[in-house]
Protein backbone atom coordinates (compact mmCIF):
# COMPACT_ATOMS: atom_id res chain seq x y z
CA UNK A 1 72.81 -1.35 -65.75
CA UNK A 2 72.74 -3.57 -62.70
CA UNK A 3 70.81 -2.28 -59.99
CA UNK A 4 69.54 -3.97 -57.33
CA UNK A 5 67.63 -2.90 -53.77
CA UNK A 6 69.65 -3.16 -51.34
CA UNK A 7 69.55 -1.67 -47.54
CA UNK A 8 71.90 0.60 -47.35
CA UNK A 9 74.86 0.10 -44.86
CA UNK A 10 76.60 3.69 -44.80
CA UNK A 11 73.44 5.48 -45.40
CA UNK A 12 71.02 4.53 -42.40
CA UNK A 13 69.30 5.71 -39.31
CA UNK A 14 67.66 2.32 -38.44
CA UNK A 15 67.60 -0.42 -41.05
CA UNK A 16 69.00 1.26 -43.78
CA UNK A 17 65.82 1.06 -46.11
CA UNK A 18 65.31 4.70 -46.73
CA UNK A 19 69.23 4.80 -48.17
CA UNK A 20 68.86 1.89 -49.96
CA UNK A 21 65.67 3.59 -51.36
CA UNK A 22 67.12 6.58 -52.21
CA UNK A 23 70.48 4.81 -53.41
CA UNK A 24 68.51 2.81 -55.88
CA UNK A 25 66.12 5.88 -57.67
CA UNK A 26 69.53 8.07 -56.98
CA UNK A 27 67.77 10.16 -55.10
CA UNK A 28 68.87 12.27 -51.40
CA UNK A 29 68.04 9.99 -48.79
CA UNK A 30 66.69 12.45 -46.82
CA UNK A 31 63.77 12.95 -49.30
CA UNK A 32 63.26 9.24 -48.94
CA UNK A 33 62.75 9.60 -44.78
CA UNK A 34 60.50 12.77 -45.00
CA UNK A 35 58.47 10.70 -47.47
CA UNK A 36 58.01 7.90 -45.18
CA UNK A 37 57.66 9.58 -42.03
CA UNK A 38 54.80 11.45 -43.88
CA UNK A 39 53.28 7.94 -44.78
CA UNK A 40 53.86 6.76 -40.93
CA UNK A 41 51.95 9.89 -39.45
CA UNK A 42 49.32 10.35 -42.25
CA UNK A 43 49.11 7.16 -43.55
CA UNK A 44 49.52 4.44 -41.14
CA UNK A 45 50.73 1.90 -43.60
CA UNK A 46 54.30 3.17 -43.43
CA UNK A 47 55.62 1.61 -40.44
CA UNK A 48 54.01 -1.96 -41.72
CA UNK A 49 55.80 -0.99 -44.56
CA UNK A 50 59.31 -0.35 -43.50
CA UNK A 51 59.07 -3.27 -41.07
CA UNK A 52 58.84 -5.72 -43.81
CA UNK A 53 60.81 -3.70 -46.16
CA UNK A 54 63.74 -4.02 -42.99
CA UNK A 55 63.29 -8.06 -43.10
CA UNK A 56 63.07 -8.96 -46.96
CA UNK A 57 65.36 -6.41 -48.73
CA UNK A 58 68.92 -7.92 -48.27
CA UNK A 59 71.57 -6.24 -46.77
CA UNK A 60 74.14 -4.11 -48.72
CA UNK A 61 77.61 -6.07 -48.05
CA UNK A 62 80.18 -4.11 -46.78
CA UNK A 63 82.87 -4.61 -50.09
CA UNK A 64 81.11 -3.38 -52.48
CA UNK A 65 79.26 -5.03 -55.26
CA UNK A 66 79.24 -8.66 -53.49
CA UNK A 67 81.24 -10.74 -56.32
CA UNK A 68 84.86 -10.36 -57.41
CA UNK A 69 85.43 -9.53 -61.23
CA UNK A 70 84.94 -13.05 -61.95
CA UNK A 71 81.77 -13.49 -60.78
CA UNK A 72 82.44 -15.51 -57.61
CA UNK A 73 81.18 -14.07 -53.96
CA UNK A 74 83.91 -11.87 -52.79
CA UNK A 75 84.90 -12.61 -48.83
CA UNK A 76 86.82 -9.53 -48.24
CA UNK A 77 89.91 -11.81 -48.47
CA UNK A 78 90.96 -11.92 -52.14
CA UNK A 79 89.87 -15.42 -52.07
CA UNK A 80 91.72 -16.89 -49.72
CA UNK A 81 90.36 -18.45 -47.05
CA UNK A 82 91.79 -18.92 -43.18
CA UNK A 83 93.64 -21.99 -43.92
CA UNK A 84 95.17 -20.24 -47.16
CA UNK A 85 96.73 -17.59 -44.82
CA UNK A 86 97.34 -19.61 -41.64
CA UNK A 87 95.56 -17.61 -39.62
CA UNK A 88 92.71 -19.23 -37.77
């Protein structure tokens, strides 16, 4: 199985972290943001925390898995590009 961290991009109330968290153990989400609202107010080391998990974990793309079936990064556009089309 291929699974990778990834902030979540249909799943989030800020940064998507907490989906992306809970997308990757397959866990509710919510369960994820009570958790780390717990380690913000009890803890202190949860906002440092999300803050850096918001700038390194990379973004979730918005067509799925991020390659085509070939292995190639998928554009949204079936592989073709603007000048393909002839729109610009």
């Amino acid at each position: 199985m291929d699974r990778k961290l990834r902030k979540s991009n249909t799943d989030r109330m800020l940064a998507g972290v907490c989906g992306g968290v809970a997308n990757f153990f397959g866990i509710d989400s919510t369960l994820v943001r009570i958790a780390w609202a717990v380690a913000i107010f009890f803890g202190g080391t949860g906002l440092w925390l999300y803050i850096i998990c918001a700038l390194i974990i990379p973004q979730d793309d918005v067509y799925g898995s991020g390659t085509s079936h070939n292995g190639s990064w998928n554009n949204g556009h079936n592989g073709q590009g603007p000048d393909d089309n002839g729109w610009h």
